[in-house]
C-alpha atoms as a PDB file:
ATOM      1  CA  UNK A   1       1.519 -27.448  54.836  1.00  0.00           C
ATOM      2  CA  UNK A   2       1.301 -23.827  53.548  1.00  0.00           C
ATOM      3  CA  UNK A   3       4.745 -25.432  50.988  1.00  0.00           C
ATOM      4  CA  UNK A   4       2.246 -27.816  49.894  1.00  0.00           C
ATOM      5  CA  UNK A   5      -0.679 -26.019  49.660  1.00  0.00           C
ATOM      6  CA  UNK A   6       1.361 -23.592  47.475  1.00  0.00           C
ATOM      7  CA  UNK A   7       2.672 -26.236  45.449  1.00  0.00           C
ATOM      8  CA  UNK A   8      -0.433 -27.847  44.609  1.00  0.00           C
ATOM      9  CA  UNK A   9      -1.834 -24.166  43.519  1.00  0.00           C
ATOM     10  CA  UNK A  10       0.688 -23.688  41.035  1.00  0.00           C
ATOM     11  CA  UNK A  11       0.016 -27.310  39.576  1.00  0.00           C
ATOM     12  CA  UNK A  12      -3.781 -26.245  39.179  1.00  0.00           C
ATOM     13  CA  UNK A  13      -2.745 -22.728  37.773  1.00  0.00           C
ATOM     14  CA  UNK A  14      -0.418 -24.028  34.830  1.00  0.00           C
ATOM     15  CA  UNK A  15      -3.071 -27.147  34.336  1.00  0.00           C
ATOM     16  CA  UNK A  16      -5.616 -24.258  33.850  1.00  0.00           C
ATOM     17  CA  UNK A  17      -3.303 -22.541  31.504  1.00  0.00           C
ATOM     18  CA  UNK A  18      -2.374 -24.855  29.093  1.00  0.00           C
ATOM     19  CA  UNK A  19      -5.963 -25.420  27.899  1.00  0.00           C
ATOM     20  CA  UNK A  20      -5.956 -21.551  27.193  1.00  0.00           C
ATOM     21  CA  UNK A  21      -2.720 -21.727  25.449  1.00  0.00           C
ATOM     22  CA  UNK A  22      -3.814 -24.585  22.953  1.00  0.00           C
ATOM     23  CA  UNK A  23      -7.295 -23.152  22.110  1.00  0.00           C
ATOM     24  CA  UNK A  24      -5.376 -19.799  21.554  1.00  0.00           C
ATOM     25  CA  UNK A  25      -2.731 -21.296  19.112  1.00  0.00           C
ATOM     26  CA  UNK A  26      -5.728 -22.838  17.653  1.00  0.00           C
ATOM     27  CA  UNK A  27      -7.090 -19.847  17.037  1.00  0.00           C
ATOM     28  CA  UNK A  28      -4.155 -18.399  15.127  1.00  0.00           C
ATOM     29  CA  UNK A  29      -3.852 -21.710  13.213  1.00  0.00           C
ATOM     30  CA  UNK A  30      -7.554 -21.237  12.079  1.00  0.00           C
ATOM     31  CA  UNK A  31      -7.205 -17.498  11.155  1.00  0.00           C
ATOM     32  CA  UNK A  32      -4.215 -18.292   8.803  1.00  0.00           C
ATOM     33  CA  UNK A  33      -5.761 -21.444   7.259  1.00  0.00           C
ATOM     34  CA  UNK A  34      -8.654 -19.185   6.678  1.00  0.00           C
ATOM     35  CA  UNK A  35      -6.598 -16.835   4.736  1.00  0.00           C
ATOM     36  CA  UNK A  36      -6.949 -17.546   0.572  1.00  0.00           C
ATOM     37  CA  UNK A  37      -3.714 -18.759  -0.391  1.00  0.00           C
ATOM     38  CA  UNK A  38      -3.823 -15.918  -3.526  1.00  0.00           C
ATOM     39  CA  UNK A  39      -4.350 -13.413  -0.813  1.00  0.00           C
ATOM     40  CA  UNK A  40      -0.634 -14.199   0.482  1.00  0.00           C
ATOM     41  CA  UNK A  41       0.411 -14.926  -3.149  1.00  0.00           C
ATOM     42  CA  UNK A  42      -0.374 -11.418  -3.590  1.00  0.00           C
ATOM     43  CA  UNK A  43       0.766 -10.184  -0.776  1.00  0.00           C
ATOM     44  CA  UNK A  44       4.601 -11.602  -1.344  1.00  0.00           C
ATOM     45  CA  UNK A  45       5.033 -10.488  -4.984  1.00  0.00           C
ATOM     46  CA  UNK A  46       3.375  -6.986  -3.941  1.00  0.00           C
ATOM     47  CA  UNK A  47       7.265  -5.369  -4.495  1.00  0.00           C
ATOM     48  CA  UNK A  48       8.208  -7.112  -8.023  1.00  0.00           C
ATOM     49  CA  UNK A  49       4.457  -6.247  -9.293  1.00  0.00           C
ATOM     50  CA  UNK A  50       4.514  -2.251  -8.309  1.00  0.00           C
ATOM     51  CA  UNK A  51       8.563  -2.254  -9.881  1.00  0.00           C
ATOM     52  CA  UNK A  52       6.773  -3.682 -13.325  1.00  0.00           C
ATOM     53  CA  UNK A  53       4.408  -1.397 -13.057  1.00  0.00           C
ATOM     54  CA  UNK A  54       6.613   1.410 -12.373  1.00  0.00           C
ATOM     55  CA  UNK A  55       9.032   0.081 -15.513  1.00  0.00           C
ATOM     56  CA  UNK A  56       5.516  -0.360 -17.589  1.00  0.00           C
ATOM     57  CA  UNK A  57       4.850   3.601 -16.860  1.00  0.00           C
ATOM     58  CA  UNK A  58       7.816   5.083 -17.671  1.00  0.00           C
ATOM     59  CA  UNK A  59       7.761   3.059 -21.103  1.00  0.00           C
ATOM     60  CA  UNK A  60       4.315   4.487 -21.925  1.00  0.00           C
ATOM     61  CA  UNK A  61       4.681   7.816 -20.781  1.00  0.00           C
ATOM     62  CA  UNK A  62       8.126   8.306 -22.726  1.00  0.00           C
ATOM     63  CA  UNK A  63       7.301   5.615 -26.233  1.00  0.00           C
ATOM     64  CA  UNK A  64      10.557   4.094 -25.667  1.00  0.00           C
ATOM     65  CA  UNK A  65      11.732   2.176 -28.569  1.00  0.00           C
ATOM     66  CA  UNK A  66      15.147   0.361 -30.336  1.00  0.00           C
ATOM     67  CA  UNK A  67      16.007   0.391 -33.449  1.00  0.00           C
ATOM     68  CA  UNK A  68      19.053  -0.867 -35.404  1.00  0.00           C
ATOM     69  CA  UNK A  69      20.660  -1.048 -39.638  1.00  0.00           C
ATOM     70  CA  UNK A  70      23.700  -0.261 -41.426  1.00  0.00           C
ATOM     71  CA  UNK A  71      25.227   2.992 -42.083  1.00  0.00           C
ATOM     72  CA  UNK A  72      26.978   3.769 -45.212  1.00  0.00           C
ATOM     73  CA  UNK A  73      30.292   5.663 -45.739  1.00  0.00           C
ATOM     74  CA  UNK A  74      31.819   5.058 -43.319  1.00  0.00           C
ATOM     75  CA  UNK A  75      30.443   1.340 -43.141  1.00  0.00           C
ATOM     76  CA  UNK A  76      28.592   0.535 -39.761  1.00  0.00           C
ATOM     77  CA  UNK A  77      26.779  -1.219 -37.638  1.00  0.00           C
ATOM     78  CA  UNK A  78      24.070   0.630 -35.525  1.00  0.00           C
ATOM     79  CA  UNK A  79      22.303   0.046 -32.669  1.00  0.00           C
ATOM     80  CA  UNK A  80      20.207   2.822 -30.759  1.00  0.00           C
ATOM     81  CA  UNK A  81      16.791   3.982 -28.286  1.00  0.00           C
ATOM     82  CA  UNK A  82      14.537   6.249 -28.567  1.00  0.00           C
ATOM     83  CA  UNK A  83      11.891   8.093 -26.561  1.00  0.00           C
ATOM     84  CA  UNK A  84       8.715  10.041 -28.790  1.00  0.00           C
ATOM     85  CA  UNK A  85       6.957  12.956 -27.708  1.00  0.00           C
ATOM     86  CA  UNK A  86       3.915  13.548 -29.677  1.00  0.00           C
ATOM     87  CA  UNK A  87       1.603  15.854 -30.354  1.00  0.00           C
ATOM     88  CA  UNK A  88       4.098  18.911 -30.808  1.00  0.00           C
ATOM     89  CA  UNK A  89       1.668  21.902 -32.411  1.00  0.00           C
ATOM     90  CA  UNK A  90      -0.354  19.188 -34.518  1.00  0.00           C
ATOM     91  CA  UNK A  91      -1.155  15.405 -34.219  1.00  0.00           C
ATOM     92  CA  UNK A  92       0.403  14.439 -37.061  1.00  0.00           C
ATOM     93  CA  UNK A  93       4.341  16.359 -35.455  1.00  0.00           C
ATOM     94  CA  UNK A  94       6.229  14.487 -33.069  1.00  0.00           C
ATOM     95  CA  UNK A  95       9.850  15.063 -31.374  1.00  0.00           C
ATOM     96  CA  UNK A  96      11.785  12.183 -31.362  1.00  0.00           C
ATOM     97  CA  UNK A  97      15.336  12.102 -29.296  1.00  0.00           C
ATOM     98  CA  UNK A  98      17.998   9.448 -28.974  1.00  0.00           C
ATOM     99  CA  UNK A  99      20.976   7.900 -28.406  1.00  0.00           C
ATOM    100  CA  UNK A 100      22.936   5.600 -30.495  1.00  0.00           C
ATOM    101  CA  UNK A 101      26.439   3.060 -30.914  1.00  0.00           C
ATOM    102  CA  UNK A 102      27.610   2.549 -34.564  1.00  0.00           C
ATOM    103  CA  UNK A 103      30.726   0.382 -34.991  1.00  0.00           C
ATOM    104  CA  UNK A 104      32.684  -1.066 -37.879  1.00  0.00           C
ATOM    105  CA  UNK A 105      36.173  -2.200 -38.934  1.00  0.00           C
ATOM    106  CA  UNK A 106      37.952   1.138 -38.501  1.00  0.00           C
ATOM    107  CA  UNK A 107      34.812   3.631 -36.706  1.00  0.00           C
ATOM    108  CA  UNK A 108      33.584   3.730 -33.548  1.00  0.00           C
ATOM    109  CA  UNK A 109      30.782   6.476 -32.835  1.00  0.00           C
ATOM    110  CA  UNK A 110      28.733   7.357 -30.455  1.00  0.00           C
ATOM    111  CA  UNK A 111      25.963  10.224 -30.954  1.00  0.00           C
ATOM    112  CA  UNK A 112      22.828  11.785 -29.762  1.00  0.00           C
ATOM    113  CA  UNK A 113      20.108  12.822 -32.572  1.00  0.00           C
ATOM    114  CA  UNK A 114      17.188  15.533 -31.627  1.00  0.00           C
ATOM    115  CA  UNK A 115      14.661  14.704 -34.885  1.00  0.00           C
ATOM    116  CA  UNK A 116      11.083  16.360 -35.570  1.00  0.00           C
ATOM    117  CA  UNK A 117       8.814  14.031 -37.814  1.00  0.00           C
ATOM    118  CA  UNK A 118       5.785  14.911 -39.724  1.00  0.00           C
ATOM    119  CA  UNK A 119       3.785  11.756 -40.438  1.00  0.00           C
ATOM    120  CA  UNK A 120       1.488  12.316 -43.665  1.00  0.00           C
ATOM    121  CA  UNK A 121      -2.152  12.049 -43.167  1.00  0.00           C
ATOM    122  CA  UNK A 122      -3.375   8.622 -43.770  1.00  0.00           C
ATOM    123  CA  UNK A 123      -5.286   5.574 -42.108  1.00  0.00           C
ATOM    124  CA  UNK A 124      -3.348   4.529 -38.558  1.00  0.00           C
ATOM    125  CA  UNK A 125      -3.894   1.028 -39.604  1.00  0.00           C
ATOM    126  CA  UNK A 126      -1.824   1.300 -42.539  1.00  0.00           C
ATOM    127  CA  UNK A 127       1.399   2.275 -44.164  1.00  0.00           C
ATOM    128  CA  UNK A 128       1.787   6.208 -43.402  1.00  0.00           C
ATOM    129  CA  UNK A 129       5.482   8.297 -44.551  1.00  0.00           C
ATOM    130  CA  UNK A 130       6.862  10.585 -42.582  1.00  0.00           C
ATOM    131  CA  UNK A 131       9.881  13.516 -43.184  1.00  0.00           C
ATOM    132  CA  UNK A 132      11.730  14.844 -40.569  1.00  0.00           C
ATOM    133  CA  UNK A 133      15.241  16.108 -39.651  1.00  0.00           C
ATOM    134  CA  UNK A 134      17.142  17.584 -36.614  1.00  0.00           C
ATOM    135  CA  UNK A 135      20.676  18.077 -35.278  1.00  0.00           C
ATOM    136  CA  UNK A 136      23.030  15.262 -34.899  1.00  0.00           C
ATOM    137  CA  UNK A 137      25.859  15.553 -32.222  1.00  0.00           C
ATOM    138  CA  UNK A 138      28.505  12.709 -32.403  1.00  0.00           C
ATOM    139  CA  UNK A 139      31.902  11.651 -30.477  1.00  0.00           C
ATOM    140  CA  UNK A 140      33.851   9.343 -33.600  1.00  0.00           C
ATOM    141  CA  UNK A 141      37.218   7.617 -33.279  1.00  0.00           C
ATOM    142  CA  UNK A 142      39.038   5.737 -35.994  1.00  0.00           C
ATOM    143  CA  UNK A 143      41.124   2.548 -35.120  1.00  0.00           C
ATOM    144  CA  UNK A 144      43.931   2.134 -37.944  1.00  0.00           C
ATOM    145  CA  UNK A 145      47.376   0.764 -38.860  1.00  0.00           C
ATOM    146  CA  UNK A 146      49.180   2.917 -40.895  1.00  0.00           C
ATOM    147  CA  UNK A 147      53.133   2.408 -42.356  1.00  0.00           C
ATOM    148  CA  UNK A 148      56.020   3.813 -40.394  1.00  0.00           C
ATOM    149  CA  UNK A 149      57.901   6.930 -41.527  1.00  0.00           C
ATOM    150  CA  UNK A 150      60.957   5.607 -44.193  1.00  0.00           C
ATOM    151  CA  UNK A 151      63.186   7.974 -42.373  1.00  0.00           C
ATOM    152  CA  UNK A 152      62.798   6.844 -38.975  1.00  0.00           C
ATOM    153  CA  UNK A 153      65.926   4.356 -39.944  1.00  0.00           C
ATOM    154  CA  UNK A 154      64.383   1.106 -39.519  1.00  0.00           C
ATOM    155  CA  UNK A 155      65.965  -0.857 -42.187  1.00  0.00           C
ATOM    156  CA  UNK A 156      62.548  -3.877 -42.337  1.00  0.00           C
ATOM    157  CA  UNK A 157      60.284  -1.507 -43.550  1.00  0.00           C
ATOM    158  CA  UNK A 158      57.618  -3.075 -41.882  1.00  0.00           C
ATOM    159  CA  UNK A 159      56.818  -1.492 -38.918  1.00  0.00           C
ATOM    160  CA  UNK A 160      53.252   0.423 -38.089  1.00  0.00           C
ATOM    161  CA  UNK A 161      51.796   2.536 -35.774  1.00  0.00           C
ATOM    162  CA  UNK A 162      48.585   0.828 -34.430  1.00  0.00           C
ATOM    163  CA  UNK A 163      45.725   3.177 -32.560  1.00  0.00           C
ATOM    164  CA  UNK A 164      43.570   0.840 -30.558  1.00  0.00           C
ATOM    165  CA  UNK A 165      39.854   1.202 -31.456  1.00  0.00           C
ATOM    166  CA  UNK A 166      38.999   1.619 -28.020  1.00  0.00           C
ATOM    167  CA  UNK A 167      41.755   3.921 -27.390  1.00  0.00           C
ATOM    168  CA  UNK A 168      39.401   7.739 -27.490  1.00  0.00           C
ATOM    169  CA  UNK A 169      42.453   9.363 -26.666  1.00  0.00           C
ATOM    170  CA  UNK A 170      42.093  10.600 -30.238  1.00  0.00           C
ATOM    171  CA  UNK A 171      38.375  11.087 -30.235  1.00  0.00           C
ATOM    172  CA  UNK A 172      37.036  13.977 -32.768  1.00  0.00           C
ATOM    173  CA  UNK A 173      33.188  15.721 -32.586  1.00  0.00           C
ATOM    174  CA  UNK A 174      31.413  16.528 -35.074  1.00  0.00           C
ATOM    175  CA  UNK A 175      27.912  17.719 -35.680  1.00  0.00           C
ATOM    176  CA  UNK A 176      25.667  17.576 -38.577  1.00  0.00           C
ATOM    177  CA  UNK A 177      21.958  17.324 -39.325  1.00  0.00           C
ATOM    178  CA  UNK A 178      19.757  14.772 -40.374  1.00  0.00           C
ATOM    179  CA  UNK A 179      17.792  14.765 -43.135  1.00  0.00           C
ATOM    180  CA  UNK A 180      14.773  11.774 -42.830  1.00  0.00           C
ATOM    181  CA  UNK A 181      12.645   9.742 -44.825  1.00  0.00           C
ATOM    182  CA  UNK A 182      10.582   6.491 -43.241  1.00  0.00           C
ATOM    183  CA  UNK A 183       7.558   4.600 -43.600  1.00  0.00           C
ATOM    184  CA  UNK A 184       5.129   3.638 -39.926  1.00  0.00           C
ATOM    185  CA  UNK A 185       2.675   1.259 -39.455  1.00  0.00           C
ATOM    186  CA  UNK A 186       1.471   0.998 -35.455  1.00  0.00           C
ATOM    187  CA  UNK A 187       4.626   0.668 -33.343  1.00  0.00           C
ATOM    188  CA  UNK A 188       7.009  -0.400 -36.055  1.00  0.00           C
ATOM    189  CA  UNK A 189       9.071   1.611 -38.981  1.00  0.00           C
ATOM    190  CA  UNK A 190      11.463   1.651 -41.394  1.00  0.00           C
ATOM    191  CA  UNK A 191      13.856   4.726 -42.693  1.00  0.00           C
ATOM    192  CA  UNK A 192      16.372   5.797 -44.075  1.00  0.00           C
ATOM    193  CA  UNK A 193      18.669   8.524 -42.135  1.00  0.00           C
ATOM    194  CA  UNK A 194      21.313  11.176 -44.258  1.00  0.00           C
ATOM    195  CA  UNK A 195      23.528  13.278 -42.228  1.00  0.00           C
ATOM    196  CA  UNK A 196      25.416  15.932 -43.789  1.00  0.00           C
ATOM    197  CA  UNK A 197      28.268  17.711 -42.506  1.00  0.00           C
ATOM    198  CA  UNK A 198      28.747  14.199 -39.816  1.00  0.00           C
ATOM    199  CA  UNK A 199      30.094  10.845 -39.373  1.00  0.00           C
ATOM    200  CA  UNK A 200      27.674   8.855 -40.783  1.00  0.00           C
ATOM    201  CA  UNK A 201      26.174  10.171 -44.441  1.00  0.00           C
ATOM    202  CA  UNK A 202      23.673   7.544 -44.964  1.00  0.00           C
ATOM    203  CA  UNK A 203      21.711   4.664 -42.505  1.00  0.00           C
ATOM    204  CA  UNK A 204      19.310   2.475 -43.240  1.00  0.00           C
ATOM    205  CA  UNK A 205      17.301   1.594 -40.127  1.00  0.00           C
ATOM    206  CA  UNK A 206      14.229  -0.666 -38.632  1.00  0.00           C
ATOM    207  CA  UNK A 207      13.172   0.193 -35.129  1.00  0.00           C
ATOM    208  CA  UNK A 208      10.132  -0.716 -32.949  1.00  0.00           C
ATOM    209  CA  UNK A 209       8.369   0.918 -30.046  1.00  0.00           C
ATOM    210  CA  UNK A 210       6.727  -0.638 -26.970  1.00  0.00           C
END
């Protein structure tokens, strides 16, 4: 008897439970459906939103910009970024640093330039010139063929030494200053670039900031 009447207890108990259990899951069911489905949206993009916020900062607080043109003598193509720190003293003064990759048939360089501009006074929604100039610091390395010595003996005449343009076992530094002329309208301008005593004596470049 006392087997049974236990038996019959536990029956009762779990019948009693389940009820509990099913209004309880309800419960959660409810609370979630109740939830706006933006709300968890939000809530799972949270991470990529505060990285693009952190990426939208940095661009602001440092003007980050590209810019790209030809150089002249040697005769290159160049690609480079920028950050601009403005005002320095006065509004119209600005420091602008950066880096830059110029390649061609025979020169590879890679340099660092540390300009001040002066913008002109004018309208900001037009055409304003600036002037500047700064130190230019650049590694250069020269890829070439060139003719074998006559007297090494080889009878074909033919033969070269080849430096790979890659190859900066042979890379030279030089450093120069830049001389600057350009025209700005908003977040876009155009130059021209002449560094004596460098690589690169003339560029002619377009650039953009964000």
């Amino acid at each position: 008897m006392k087997r049974l009447f236990a038996t019959y207890a536990l029956v009762v108990s779990i019948a009693a439970l389940c009820p509990s259990l099913a209004l309880a899951q309800d419960a959660t069911l409810q609370a979630l459906a109740d939830v706006p489905a933006p709300s968890l949206a939000a809530n799972d993009q949270a991470p990529a939103q505060g990285a693009q916020n952190t990426v939208t900062e940095a661009v602001k607080k440092w003007n980050l910009g590209v810019y790209g043109g030809i150089a002249l003598d040697p005769e290159l193509i160049t690609f480079g970024v920028f950050g601009k720190f403005a005002p320095i003293f006065s509004k119209d003064v600005s420091f602008r640093p950066g880096l830059y990759l110029s390649f061609g048939e025979l020169t590879t360089e890679f340099g660092i330039d540390l300009d001040m501009l002066y913008t002109l006074p004018g309208a900001d929604n037009a055409w304003r010139t600036y002037v500047g100039g700064g130190p230019n610091f650049a590694l250069s390395h020269q890829g070439f063929s060139a003719p074998a010595d006559s007297n090494s003996g080889d009878s074909s005449g033919d033969s070269s030494t080849t430096t790979d343009r890659f190859d900066f076992s042979d890379t030279s530094f030089d450093a120069g200053f830049n001389f600057i002329v350009g025209a700005t309208r908003g977040k876009t301008f155009f130059e021209m670039k002449a560094t004596a005593w460098g690589v690169s004596s003339v560029k002619l470049l377009a650039g953009f900031r964000f």
